[in-house]
N, C-alpha and C. Protein backbone atom coordinates (compact mmCIF):
# COMPACT_ATOMS: atom_id res chain seq x y z
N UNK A 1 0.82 -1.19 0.00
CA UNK A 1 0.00 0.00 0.00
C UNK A 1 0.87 1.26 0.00
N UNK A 2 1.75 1.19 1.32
CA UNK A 2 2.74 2.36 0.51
C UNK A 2 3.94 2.50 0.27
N UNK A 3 4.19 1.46 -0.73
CA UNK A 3 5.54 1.57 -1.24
C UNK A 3 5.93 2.36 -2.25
N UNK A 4 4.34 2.54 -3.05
CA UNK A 4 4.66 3.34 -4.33
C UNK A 4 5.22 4.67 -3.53
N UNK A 5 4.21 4.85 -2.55
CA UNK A 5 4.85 6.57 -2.02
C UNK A 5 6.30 6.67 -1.08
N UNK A 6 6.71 5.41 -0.21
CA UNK A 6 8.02 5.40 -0.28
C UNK A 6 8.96 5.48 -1.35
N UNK A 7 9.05 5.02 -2.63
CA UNK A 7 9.70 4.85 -3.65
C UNK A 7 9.61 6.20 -3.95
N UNK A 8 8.33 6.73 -4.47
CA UNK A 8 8.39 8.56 -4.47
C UNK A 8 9.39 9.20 -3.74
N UNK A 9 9.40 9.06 -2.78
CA UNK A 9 10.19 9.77 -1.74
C UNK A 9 11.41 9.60 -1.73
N UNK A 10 11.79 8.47 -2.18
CA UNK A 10 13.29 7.84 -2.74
C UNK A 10 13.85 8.71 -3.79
N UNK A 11 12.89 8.92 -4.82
CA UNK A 11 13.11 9.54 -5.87
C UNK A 11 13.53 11.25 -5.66
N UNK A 12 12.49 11.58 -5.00
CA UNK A 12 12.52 13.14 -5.12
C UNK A 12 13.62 13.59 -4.44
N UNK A 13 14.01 12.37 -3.13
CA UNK A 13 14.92 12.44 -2.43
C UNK A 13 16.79 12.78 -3.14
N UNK A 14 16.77 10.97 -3.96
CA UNK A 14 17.43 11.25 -5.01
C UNK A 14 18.02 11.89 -6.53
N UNK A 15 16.56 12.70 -6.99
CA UNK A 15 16.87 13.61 -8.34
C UNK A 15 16.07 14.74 -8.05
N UNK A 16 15.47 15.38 -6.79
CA UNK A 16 15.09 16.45 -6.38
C UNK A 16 14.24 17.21 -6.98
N UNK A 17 13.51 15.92 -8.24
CA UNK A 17 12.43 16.56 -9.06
C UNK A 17 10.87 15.44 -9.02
N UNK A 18 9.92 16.45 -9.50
CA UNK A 18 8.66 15.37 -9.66
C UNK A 18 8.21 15.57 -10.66
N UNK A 19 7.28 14.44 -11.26
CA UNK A 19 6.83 14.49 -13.02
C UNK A 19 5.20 15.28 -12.25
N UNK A 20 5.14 15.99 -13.60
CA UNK A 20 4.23 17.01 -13.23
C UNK A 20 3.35 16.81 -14.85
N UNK A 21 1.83 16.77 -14.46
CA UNK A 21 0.95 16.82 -15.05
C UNK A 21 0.02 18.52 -15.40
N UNK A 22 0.55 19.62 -15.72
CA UNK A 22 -0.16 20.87 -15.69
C UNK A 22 0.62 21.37 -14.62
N UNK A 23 -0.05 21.52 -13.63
CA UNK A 23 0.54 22.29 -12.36
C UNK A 23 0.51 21.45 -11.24
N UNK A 24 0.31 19.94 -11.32
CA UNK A 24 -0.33 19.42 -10.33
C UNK A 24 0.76 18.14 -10.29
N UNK A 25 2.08 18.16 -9.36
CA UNK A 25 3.20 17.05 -9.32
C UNK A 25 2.33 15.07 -9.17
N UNK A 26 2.88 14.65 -10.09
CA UNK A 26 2.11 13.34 -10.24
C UNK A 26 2.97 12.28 -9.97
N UNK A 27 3.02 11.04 -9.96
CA UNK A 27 3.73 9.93 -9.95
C UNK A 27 2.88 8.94 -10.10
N UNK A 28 3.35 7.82 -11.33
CA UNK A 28 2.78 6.46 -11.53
C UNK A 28 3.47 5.19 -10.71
N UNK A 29 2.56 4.79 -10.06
CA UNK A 29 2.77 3.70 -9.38
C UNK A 29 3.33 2.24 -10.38
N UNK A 30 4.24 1.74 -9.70
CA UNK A 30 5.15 0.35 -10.87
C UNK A 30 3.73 -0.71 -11.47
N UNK A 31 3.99 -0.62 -12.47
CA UNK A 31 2.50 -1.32 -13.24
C UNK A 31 1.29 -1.01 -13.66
N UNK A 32 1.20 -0.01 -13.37
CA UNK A 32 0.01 1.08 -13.46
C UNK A 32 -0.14 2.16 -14.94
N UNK A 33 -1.04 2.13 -15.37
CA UNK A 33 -0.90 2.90 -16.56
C UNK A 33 -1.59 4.22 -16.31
N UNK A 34 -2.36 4.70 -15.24
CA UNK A 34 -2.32 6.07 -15.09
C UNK A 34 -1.07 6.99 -13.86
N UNK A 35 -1.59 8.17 -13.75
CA UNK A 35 -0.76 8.95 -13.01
C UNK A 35 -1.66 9.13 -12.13
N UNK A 36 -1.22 9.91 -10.48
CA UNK A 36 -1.89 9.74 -9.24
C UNK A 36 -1.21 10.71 -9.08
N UNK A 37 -1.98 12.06 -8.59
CA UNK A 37 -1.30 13.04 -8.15
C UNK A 37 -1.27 13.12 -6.94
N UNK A 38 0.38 13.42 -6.35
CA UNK A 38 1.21 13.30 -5.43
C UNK A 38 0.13 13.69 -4.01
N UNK A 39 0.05 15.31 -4.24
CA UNK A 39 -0.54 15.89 -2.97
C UNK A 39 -1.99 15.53 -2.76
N UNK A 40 -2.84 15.00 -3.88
CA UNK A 40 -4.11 14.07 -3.38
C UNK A 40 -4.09 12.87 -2.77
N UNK A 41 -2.77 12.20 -3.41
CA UNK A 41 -2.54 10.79 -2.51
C UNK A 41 -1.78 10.81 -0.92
N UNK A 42 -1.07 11.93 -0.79
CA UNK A 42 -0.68 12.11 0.58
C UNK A 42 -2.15 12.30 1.64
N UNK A 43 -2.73 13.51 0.68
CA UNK A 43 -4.14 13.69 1.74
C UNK A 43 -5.00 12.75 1.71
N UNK A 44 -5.34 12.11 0.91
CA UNK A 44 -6.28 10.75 0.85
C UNK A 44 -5.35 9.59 2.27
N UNK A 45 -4.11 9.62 1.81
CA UNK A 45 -3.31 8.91 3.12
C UNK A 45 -4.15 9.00 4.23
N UNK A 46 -3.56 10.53 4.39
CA UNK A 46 -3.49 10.94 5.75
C UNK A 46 -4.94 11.25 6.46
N UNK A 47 -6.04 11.25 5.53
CA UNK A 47 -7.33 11.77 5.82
C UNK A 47 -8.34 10.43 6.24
N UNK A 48 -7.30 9.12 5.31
CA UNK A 48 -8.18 7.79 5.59
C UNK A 48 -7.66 6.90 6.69
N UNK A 49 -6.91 7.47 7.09
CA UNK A 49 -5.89 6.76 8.33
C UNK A 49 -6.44 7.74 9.50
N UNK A 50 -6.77 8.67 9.53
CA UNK A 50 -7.05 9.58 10.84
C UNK A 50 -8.78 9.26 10.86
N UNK A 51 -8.81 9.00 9.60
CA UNK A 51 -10.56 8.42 9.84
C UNK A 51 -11.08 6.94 11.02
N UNK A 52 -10.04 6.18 10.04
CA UNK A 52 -9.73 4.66 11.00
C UNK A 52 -9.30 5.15 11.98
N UNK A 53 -8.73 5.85 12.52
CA UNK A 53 -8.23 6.21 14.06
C UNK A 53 -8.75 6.97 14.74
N UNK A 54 -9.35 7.56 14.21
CA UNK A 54 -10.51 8.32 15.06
C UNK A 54 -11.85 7.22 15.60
N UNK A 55 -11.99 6.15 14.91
CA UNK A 55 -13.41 5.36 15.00
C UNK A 55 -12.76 4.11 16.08
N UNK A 56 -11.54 4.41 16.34
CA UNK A 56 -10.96 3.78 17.27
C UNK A 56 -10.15 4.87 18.79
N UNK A 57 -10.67 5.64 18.23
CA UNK A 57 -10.50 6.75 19.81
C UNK A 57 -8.63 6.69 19.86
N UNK A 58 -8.10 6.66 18.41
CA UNK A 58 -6.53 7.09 18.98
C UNK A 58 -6.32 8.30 17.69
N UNK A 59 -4.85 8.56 18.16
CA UNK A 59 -4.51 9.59 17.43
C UNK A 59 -3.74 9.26 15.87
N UNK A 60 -3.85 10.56 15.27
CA UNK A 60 -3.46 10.10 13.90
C UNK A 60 -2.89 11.51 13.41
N UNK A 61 -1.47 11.48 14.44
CA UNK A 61 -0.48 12.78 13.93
C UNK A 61 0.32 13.13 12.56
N UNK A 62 -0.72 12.86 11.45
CA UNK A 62 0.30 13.02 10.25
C UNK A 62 0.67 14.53 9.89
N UNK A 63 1.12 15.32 10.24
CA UNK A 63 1.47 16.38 9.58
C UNK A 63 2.63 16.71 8.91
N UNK A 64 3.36 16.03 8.75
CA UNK A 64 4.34 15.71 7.60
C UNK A 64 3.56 15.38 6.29
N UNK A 65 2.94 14.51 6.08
CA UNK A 65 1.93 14.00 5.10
C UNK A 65 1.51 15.48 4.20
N UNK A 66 0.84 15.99 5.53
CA UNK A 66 0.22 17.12 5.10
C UNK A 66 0.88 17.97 4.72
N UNK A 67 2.14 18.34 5.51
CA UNK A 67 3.02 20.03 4.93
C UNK A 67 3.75 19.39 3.52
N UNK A 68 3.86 18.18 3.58
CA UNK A 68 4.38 17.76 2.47
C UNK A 68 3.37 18.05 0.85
N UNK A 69 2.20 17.64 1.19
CA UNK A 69 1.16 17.79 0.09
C UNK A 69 0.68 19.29 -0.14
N UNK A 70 0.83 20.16 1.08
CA UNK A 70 0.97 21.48 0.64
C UNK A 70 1.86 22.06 0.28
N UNK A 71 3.27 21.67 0.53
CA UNK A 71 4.09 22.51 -0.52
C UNK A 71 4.37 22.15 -1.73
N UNK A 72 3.74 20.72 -2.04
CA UNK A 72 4.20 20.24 -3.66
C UNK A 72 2.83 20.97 -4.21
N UNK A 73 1.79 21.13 -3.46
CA UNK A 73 0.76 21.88 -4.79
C UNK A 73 1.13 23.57 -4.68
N UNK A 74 1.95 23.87 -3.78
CA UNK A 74 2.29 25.13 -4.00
C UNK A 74 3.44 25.35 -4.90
N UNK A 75 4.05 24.11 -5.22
CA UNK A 75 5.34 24.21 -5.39
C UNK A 75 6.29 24.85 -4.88
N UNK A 76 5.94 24.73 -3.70
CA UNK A 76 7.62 25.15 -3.26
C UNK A 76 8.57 24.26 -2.85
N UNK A 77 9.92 24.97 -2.51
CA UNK A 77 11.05 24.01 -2.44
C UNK A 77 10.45 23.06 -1.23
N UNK A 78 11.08 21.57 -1.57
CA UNK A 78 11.52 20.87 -0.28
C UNK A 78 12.68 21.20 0.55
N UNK A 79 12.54 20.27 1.59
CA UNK A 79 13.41 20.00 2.46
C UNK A 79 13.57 18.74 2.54
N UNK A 80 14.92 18.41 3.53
CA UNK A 80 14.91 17.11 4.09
C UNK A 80 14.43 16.57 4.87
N UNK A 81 14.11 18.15 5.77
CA UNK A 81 12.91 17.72 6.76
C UNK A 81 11.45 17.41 6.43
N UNK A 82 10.65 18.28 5.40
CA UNK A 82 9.58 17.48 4.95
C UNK A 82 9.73 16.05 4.35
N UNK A 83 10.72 15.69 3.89
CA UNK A 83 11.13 14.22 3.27
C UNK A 83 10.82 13.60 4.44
N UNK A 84 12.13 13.88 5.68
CA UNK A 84 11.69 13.06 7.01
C UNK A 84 10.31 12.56 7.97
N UNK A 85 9.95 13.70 8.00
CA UNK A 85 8.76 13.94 8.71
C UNK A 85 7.23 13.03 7.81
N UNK A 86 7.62 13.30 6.67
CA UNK A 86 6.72 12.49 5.89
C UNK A 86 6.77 10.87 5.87
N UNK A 87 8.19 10.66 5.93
CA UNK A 87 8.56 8.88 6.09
C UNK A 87 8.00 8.79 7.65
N UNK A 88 8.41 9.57 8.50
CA UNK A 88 7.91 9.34 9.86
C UNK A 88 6.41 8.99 9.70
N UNK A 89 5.69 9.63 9.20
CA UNK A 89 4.20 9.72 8.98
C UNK A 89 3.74 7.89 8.70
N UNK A 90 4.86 7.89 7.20
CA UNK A 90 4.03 6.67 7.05
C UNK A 90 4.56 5.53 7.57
N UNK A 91 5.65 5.98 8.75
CA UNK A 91 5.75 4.87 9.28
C UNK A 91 4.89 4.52 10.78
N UNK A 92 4.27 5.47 11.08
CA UNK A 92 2.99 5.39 12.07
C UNK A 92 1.82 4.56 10.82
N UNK A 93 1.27 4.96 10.13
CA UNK A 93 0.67 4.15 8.83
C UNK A 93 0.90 2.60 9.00
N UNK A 94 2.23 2.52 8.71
CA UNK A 94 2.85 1.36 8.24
C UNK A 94 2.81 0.33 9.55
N UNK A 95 2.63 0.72 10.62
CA UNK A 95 2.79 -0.21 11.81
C UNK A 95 1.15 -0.19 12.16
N UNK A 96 0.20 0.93 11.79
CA UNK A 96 -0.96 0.85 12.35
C UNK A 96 -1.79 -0.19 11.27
N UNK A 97 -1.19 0.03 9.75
CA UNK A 97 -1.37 -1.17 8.72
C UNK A 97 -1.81 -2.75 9.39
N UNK A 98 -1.01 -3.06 10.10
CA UNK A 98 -1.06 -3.99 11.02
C UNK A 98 -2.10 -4.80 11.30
N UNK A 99 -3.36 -3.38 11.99
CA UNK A 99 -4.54 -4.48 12.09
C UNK A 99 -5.40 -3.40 12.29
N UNK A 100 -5.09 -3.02 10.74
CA UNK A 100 -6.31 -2.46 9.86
C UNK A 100 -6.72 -3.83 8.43
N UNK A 101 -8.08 -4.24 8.72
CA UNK A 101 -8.50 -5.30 7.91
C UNK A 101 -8.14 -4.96 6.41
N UNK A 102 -8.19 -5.76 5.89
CA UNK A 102 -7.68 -5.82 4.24
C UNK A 102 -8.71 -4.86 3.45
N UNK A 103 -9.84 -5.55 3.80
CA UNK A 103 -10.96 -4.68 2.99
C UNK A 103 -11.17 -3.30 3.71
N UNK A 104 -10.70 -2.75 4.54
CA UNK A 104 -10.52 -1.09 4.77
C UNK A 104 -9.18 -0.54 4.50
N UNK A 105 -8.23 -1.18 4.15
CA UNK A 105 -7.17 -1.24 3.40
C UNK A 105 -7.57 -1.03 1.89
N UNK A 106 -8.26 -1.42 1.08
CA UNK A 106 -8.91 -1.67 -0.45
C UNK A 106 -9.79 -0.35 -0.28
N UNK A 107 -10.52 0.10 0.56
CA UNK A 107 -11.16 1.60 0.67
C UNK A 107 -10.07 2.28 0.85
N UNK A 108 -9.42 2.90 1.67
CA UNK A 108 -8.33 3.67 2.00
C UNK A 108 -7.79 3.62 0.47
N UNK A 109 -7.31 3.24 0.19
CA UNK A 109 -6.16 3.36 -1.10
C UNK A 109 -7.40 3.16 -2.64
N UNK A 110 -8.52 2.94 -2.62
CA UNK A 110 -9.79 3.45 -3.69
C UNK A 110 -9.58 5.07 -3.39
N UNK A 111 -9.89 5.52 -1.68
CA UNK A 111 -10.64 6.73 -1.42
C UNK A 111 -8.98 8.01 -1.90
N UNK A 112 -7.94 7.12 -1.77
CA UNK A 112 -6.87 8.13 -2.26
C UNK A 112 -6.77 8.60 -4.03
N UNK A 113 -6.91 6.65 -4.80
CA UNK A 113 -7.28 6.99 -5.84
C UNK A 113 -8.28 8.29 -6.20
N UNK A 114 -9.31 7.62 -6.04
CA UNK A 114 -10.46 8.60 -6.52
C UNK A 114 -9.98 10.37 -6.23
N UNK A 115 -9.52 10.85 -5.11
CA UNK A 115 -9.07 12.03 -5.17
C UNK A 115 -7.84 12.48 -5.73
N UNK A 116 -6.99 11.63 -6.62
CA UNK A 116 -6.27 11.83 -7.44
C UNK A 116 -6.51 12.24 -8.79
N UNK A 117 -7.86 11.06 -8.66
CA UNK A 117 -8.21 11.29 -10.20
C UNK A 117 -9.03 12.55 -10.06
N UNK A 118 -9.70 13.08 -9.26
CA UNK A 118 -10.46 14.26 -9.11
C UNK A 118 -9.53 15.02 -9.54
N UNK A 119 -8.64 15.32 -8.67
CA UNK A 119 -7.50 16.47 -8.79
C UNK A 119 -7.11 16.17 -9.70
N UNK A 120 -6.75 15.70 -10.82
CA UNK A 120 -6.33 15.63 -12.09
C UNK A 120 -6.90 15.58 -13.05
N UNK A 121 -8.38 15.43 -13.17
CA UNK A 121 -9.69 15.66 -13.61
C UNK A 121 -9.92 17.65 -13.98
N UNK A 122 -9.83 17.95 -13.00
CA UNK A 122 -9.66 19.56 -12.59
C UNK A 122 -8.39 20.34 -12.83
N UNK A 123 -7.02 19.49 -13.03
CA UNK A 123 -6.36 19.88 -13.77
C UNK A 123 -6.29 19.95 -15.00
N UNK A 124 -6.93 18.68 -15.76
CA UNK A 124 -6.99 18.88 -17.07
C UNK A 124 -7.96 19.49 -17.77
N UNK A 125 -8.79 19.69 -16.90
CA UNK A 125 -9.99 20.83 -17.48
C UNK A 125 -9.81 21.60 -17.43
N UNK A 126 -8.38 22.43 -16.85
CA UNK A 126 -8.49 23.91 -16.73
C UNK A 126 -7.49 23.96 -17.96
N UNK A 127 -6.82 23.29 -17.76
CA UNK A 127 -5.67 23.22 -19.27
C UNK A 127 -6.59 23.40 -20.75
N UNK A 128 -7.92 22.51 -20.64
CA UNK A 128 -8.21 22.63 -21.76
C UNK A 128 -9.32 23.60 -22.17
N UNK A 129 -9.28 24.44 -20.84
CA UNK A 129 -10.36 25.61 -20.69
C UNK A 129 -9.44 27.25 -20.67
N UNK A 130 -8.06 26.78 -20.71
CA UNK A 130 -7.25 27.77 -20.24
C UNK A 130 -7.61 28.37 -19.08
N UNK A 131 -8.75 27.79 -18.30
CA UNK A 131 -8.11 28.54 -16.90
C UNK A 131 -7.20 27.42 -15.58
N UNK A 132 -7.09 28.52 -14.95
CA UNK A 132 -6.43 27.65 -13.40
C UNK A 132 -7.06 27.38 -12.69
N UNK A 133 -6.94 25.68 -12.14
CA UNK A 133 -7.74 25.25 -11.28
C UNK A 133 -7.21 25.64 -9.36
């Protein structure tokens, strides 16, 4: 579930760039024939994991996730610290993964899709409307 976005993070880490669809930084997951934009799939992360943890009365501190997905749609520079803070994130994820059932696992990562494709839906309509989304 999130390796594609570790591997991201590998990347941006290592060539300090992201493939960008309009204005909106994207990355295709290994095998996959569309693109998933970056800062919808961080917030879909971080929004479906604090959901599950909220319906279980614990906490769900991602804000790495988050400053991370707001400065790639702002485009601004990274850091190493948003890099960090973001692996930190999904490694609270990655251990709470654990014993979160499979089939709310298969929602979580639909509910990130789908707001990728939104956000990139709305990017390409403004491209082909000439305005900014």
């Amino acid at each position: 579930m999130l390796g594609p976005i570790e591997r991201l993070l590998d990347e941006i880490e290592s060539d300090g760039t992201v493939a960008m669809v309009g204005s909106t930084p994207v990355f295709q997951p290994a095998g996959q024939s569309e693109v998933w934009s970056i800062p919808s799939t961080l917030r879909g992360i971080g929004e479906s994991f604090a959901h599950w943890a909220k319906e279980r009365n614990q906490d769900a501190p991602l804000g790495g996730l988050r400053q991370l997905a707001n400065k790639l749609d702002a485009q601004m520079p990274l850091t190493e610290g948003d890099i960090t803070r973001a692996r930190a994130d999904l490694g609270i994820v990655r251990r709470a993964a654990l014993f979160i059932k499979p089939s709310e696992i298969e929602s979580m990562v639909r509910a990130a899709q789908i707001k990728s494709e939104l956000s990139l839906g709305a990017t390409r309509g403004s491209q082909n409307t000439g305005r900014e989304s």
